[in-house]
Protein backbone atom coordinates (compact mmCIF):
# COMPACT_ATOMS: atom_id res chain seq x y z
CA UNK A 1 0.82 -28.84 -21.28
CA UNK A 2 -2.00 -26.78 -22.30
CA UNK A 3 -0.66 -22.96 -21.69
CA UNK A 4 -3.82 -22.21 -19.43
CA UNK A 5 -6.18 -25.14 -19.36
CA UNK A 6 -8.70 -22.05 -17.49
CA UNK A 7 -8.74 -20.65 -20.80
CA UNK A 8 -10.21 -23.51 -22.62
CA UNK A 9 -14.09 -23.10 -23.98
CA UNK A 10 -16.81 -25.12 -22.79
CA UNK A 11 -17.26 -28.32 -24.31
CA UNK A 12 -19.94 -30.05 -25.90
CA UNK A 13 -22.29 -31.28 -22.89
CA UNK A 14 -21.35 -29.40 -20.26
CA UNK A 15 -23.63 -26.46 -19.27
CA UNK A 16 -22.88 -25.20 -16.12
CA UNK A 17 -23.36 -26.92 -12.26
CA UNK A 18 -26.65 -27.27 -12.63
CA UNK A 19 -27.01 -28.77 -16.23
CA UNK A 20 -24.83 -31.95 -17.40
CA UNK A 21 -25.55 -33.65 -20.36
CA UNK A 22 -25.12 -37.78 -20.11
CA UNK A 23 -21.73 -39.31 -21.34
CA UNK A 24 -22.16 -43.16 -21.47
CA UNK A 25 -19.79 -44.87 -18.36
CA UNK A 26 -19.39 -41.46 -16.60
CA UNK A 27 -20.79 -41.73 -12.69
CA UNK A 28 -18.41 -39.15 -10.84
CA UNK A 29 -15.30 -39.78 -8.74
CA UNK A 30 -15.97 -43.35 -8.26
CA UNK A 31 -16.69 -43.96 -11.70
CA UNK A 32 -15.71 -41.73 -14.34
CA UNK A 33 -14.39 -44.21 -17.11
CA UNK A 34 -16.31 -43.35 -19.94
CA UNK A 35 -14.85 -40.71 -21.63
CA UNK A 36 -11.34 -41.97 -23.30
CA UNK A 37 -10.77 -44.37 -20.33
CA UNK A 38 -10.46 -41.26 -17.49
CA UNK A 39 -11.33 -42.71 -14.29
CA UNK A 40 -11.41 -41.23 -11.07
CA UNK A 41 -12.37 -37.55 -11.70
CA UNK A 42 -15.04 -35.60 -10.18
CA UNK A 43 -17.44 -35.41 -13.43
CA UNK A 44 -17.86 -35.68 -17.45
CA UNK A 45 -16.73 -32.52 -18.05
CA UNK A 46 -13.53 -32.71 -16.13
CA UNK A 47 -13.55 -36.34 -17.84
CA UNK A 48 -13.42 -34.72 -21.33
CA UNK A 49 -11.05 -32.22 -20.62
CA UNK A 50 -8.22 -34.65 -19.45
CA UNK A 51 -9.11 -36.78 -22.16
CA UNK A 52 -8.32 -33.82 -24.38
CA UNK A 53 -4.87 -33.24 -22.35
CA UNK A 54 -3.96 -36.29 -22.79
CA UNK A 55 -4.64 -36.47 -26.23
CA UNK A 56 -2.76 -33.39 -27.07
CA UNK A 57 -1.16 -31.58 -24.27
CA UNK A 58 0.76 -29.49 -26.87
CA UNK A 59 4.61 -28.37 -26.46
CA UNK A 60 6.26 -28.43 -23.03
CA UNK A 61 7.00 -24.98 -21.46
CA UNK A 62 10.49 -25.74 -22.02
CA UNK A 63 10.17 -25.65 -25.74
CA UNK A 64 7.61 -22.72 -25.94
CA UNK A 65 9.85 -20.23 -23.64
CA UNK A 66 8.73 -17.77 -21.42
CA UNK A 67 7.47 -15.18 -23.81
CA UNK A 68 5.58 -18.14 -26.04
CA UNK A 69 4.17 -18.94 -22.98
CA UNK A 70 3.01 -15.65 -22.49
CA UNK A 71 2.09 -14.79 -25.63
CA UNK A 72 -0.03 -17.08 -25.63
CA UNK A 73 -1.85 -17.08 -22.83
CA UNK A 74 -2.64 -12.97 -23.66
CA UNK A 75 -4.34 -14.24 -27.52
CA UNK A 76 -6.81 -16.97 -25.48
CA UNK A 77 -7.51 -14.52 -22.23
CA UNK A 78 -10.96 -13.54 -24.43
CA UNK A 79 -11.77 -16.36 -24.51
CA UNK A 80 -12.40 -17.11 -20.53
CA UNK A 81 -15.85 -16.94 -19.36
CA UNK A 82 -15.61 -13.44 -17.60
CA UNK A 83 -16.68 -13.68 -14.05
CA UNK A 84 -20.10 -11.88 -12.08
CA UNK A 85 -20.23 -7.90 -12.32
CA UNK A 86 -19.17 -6.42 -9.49
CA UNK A 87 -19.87 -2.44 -8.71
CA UNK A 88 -16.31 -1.67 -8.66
CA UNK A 89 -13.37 -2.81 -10.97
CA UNK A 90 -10.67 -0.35 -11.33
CA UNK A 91 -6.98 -1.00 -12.32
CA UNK A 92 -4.99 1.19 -9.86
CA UNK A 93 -0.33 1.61 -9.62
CA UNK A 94 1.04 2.06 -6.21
CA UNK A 95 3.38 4.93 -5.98
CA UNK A 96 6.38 2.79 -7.49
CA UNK A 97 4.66 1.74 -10.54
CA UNK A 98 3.24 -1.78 -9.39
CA UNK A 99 0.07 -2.52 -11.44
CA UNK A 100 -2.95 -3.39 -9.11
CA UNK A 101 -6.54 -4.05 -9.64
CA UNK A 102 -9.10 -3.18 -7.38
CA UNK A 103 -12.84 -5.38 -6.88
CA UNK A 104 -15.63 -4.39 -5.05
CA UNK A 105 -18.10 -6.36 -4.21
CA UNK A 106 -20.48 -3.74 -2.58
CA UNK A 107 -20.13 0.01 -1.52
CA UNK A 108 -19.95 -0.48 1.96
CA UNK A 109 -16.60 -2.19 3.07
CA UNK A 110 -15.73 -4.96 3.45
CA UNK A 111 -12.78 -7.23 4.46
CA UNK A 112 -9.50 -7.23 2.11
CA UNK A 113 -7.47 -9.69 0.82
CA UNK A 114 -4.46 -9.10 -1.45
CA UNK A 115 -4.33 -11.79 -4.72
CA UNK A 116 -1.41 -13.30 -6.24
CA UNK A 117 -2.06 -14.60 -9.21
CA UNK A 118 -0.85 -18.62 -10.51
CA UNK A 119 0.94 -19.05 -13.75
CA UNK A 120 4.90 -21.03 -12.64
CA UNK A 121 5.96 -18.16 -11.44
CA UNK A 122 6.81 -17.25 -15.24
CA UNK A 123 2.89 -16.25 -16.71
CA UNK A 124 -0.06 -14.73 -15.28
CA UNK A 125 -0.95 -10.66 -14.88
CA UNK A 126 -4.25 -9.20 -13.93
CA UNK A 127 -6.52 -10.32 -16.71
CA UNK A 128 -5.69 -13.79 -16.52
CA UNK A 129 -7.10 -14.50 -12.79
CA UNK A 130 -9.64 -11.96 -13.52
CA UNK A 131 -12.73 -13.85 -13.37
CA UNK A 132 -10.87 -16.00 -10.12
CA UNK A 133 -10.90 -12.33 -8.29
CA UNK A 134 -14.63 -11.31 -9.28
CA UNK A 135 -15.86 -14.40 -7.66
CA UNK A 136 -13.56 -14.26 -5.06
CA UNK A 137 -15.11 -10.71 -4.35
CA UNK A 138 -19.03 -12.05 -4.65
CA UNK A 139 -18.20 -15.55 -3.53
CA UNK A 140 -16.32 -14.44 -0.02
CA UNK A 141 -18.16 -11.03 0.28
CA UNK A 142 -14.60 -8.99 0.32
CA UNK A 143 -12.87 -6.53 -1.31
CA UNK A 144 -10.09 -7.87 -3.55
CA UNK A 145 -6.84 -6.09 -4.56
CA UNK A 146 -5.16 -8.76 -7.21
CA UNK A 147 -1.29 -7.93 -8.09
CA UNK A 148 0.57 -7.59 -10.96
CA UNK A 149 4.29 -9.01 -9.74
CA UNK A 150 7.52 -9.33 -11.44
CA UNK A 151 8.32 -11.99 -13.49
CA UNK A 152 10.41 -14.76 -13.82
CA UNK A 153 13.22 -15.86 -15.52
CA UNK A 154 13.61 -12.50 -15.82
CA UNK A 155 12.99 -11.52 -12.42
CA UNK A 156 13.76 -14.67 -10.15
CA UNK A 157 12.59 -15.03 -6.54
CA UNK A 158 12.32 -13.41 -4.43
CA UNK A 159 11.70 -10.51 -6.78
CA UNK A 160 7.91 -11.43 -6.73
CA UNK A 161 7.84 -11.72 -3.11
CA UNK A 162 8.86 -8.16 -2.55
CA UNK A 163 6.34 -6.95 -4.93
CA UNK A 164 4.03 -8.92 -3.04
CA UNK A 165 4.93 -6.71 0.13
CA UNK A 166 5.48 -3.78 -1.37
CA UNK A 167 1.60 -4.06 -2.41
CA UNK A 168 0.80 -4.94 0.96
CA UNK A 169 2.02 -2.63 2.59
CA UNK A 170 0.33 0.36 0.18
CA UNK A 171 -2.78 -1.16 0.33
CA UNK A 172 -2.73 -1.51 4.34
CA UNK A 173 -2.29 2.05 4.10
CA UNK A 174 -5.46 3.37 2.63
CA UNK A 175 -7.52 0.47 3.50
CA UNK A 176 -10.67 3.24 3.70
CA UNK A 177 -9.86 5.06 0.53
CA UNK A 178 -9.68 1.01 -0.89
CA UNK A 179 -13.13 0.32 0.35
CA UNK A 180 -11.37 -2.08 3.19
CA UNK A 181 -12.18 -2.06 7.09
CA UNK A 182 -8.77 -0.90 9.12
CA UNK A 183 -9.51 -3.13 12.04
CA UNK A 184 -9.90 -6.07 9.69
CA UNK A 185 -6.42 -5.76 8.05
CA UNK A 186 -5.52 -7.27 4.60
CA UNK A 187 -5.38 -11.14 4.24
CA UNK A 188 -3.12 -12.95 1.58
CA UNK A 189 -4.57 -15.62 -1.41
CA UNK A 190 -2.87 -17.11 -4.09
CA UNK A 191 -2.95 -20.01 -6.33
CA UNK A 192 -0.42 -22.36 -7.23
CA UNK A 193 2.78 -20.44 -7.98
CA UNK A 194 0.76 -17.26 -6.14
CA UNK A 195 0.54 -19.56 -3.37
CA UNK A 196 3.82 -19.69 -2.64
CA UNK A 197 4.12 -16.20 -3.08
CA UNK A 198 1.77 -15.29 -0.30
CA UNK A 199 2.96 -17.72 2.26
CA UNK A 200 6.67 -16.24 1.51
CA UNK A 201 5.09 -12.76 2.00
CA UNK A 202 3.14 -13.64 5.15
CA UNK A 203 6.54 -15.13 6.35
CA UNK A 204 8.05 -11.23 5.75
CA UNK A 205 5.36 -9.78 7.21
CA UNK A 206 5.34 -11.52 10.39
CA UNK A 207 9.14 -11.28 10.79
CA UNK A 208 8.21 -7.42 10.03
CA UNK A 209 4.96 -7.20 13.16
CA UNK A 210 3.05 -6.41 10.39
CA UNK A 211 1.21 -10.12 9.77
CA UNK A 212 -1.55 -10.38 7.67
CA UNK A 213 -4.91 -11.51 9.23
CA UNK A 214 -5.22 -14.41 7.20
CA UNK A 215 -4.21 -16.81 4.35
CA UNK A 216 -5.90 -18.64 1.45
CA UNK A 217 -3.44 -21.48 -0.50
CA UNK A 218 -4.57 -22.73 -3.38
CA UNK A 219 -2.97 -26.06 -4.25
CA UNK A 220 0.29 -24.28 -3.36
CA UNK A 221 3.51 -24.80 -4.77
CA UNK A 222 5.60 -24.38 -1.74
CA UNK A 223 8.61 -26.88 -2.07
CA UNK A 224 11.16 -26.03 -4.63
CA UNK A 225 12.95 -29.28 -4.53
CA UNK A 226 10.26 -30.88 -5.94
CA UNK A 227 11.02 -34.07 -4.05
CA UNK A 228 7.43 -35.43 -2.89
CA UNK A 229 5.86 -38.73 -4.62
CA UNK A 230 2.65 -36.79 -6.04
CA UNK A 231 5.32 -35.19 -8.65
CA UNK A 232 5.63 -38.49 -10.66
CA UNK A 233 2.49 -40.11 -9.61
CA UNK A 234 0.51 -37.47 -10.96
CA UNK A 235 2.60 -34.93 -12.88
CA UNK A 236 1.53 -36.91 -16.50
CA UNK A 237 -1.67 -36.60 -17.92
CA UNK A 238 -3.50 -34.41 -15.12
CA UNK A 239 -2.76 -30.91 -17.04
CA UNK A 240 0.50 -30.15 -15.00
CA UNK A 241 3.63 -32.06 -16.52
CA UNK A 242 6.03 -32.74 -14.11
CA UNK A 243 8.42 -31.80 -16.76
CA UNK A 244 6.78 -28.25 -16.79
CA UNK A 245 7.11 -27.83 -13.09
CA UNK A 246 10.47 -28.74 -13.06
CA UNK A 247 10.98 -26.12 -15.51
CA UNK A 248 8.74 -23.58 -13.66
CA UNK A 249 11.38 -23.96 -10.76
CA UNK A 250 14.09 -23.80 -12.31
CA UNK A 251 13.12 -20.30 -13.78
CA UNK A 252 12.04 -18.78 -10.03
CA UNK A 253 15.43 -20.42 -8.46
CA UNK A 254 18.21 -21.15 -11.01
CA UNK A 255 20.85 -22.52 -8.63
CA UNK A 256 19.90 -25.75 -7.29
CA UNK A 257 21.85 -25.65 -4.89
CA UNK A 258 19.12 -23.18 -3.35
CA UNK A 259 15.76 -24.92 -3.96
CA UNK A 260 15.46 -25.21 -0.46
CA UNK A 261 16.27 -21.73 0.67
CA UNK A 262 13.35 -20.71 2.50
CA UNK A 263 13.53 -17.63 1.05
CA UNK A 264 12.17 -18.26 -2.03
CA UNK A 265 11.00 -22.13 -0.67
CA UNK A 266 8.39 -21.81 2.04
CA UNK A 267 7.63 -25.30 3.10
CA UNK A 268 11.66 -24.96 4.27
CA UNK A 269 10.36 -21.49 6.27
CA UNK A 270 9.92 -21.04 9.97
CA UNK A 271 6.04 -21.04 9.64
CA UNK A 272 5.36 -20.62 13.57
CA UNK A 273 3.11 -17.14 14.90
CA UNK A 274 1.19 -17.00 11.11
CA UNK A 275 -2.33 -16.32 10.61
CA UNK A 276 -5.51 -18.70 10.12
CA UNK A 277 -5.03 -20.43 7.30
CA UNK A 278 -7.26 -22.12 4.45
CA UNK A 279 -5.10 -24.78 2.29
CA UNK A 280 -6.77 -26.47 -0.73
CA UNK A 281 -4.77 -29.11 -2.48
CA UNK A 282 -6.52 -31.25 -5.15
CA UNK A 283 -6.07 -35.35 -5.83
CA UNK A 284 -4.59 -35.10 -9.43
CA UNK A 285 -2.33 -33.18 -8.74
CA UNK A 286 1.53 -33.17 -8.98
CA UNK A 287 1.81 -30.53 -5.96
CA UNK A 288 -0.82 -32.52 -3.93
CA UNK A 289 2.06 -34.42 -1.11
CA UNK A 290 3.69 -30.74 -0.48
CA UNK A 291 0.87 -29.10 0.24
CA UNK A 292 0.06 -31.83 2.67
CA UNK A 293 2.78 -31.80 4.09
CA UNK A 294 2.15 -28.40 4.41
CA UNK A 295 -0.88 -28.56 6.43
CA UNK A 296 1.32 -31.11 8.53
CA UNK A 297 3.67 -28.17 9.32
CA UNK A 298 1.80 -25.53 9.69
CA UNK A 299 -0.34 -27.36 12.79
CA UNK A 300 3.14 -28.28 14.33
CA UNK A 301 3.90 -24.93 14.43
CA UNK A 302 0.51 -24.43 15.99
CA UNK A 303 -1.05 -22.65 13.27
CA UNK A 304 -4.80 -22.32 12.76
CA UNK A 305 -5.07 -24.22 9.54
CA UNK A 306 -8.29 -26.05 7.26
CA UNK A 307 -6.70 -28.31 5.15
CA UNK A 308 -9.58 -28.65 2.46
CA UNK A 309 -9.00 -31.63 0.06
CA UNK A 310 -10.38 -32.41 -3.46
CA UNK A 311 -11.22 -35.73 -4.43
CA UNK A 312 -11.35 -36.20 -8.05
CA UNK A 313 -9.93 -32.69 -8.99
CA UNK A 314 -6.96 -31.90 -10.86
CA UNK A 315 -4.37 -28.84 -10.42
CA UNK A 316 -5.67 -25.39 -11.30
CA UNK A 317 -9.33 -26.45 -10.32
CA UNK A 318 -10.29 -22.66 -9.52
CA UNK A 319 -10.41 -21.85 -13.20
CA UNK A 320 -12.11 -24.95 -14.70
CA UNK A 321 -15.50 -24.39 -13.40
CA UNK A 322 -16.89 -23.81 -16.82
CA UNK A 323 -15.55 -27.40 -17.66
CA UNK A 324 -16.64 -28.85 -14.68
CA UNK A 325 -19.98 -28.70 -12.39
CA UNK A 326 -17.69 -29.93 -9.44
CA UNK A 327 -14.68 -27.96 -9.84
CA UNK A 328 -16.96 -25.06 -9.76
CA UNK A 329 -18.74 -26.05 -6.71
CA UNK A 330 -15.32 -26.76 -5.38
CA UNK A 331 -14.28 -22.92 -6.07
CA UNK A 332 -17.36 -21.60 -4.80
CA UNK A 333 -17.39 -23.72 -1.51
CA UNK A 334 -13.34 -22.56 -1.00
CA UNK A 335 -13.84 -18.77 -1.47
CA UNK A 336 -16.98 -18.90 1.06
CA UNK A 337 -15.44 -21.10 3.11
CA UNK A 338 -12.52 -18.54 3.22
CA UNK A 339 -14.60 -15.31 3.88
CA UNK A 340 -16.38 -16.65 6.50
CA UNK A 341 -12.62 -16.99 8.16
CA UNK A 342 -11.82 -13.53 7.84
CA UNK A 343 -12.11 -11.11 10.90
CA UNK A 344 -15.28 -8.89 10.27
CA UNK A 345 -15.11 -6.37 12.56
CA UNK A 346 -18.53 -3.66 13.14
CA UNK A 347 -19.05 -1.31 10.23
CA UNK A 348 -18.66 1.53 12.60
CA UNK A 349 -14.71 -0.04 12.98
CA UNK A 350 -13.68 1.43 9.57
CA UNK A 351 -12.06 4.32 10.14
CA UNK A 352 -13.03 7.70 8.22
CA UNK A 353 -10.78 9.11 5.69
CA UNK A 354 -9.62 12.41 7.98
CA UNK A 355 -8.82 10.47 11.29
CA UNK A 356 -6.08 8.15 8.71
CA UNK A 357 -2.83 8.47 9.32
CA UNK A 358 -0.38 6.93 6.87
CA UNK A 359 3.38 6.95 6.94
CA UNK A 360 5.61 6.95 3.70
CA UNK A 361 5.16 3.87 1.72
CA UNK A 362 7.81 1.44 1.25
CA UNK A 363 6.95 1.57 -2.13
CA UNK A 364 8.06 4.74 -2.46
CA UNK A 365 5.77 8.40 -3.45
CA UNK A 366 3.65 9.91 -0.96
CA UNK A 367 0.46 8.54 0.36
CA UNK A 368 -3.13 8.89 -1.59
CA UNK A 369 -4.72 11.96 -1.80
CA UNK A 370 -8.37 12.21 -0.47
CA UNK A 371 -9.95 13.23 -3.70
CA UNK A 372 -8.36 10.37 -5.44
CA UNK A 373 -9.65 7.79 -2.81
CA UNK A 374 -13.16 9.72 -3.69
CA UNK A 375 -12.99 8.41 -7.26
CA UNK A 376 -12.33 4.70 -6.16
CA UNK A 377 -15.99 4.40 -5.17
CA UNK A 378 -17.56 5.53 -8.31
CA UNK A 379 -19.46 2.75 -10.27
CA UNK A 380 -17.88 1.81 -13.91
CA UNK A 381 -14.97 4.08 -12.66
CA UNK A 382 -12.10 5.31 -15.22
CA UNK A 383 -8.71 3.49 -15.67
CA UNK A 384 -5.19 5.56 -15.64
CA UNK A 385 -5.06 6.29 -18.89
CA UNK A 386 -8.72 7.55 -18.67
CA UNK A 387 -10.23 4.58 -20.29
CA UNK A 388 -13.32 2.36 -18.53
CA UNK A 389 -12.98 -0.41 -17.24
CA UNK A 390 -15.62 -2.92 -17.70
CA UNK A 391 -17.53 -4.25 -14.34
């Protein structure tokens, strides 16, 4: 597989939604044959790139390890089309030492929603879904905190889960200081791995009384035995292996005797009394049947869910809208379709930063200090270590 297919530059004829340049043979999802035989995908430029895949989808993950994975991914993060300016962009720790980053869309608040990033549960930090967060923050009009978790193999599940609610929880705590609205709480997103992540953590949280107020699942991977047709019938030549995601697994749960634990394995979780939810699974893709079947459990349990599909879209769609006119449509469609979801309480709901009150944070440390929630607000505002960070 290609180590981050969202990292790839644009290719030749493809110049944004508006602006496609003609490939003979190529007529969208009912016709895209023109471009190395690839049929069935949502434009040329999506056309190309699987045609590229397929024609050299490099080493499987299995061969290039988790560090060559990662390694890897860090040398082509310049390369990603960076994502709007927003006012505020701020890397931020919570009190244990959990690496955050904070987007603003606009100085007043607005709604919050805690990001997990994708990446097998093995890759991924805060620069690589950093464009997916800025236009999550513009696209959906919210506030975005995005959340650098734990690893694995080094860290299997449900390490990442716990940092997942560990930033939760320290981020529900200073919601004002954050530029978030109290009364709106903090909703949960993630993408592929990330979207198991969240639905675990929203799973925590509501076994906790402290649910989130809503959920965004990006072509989740939320079945760890890997067991639905889709695996097979699209995990070769679509970007995501099936041999990779079997190895992605096997690195978040190495005993497979405990792929269905629902603890790290939430389409085997109780899934009743969760929040609103907004699923997205895409057609080429090897984690398409779960996260139907998803959507099929979630309304037995009598869950609030959209269950958004993608015709002619492959896995990891989010990040290929500089390849591909409708992949980005399809992004920007999802995150606006997700904001308008969120509770948006009056402005006059967000509570002031003397009439807070904040118990210790799991996460250990004491709670922010007024002067430091002061700083969050200032535009092009200063990293830890005193360096800017760009907008």
């Amino acid at each position: 597989m290609r180590v981050d297919p969202g990292e790839e530059q644009p290719v030749a004829g493809v110049a944004g939604v508006a602006g496609v340049a003609g490939v003979a043979g190529v007529a969208g999802v009912a016709g895209v044959a023109g471009v190395a035989g690839v049929a069935g995908v949502a434009d040329e430029g999506l056309a190309r790139w699987v045609a590229l895949e397929r024609q050299d989808p490099g080493p499987l993950c299995r061969e290039l390890g988790a560090q060559g994975l990662r390694d890897a991914a860090r040398r082509r993060a310049a390369s990603r089309p960076r994502g709007p300016r927003l006012p505020v962009v701020r890397d931020l720790r919570t009190d244990g030492g959990l690496p955050l980053r904070l987007y603003r869309p606009a100085p007043r608040p607005r709604p919050t929603v805690l990001y997990l990033h994708g990446g097998g549960f093995v890759m991924g930090d805060l620069d690589s879904h950093d464009s997916t967060c800025r236009r999550l923050a513009e696209t959906a009009d919210v506030t975005v905190v995005a959340v650098d978790y734990r690893l694995a193999p080094e860290h299997p599940g449900p390490a990442a889960v716990e940092d997942a609610v560990c930033a939760y929880d320290w981020v529900l705590q200073r919601l004002p200081e954050l530029g978030g609205v109290p009364a709106a709480g903090v909703a949960l997103a993630g993408d592929s791995s990330g979207g198991a992540v969240a639905l675990l953590a929203a799973v925590r949280l509501r076994d906790a009384a402290r649910p989130p107020s809503a959920l965004l699942l990006a072509y989740p991977n939320v079945d760890m035995t890997l067991s639905h047709p889709s695996v097979e019938e699209q995990g070769h030549g679509w970007g995501l292996d099936a041999q990779d995601l079997r190895w992605f697994v096997e690195q978040w749960v190495p005993d497979p005797g405990r792929r269905d634990d629902p603890r790290v394995s939430p389409a085997h979780a109780e899934l009743s009394a969760l929040p609103a939810t907004v699923l997205a699974t895409a057609e080429h893709d090897p984690l398409r049947d779960e996260g139907d079947a998803l959507a099929g459990r979630l309304r037995e349990a009598g869950v609030d869910v959209e269950h958004l599909t993608h015709p002619g879209l492959v896995h990891g769609f989010l990040r290929l809208g500089h390849l591909s006119p409708g992949a980005a449509r399809a992004g920007a469609r999802l995150f606006g379709h997700f904001g308008r979801v969120l509770p948006r309480p009056p402005s006059e709901a967000a509570a002031s930063l003397s009439g807070m009150t904040r118990s210790r944070s799991p996460c250990g440390g004491k709670p922010a200090r007024p002067e430091w929630a002061q700083a969050l607000v200032e535009v092009m505002p200063r990293s830890p270590s005193g360096s800017a960070l760009p907008s």
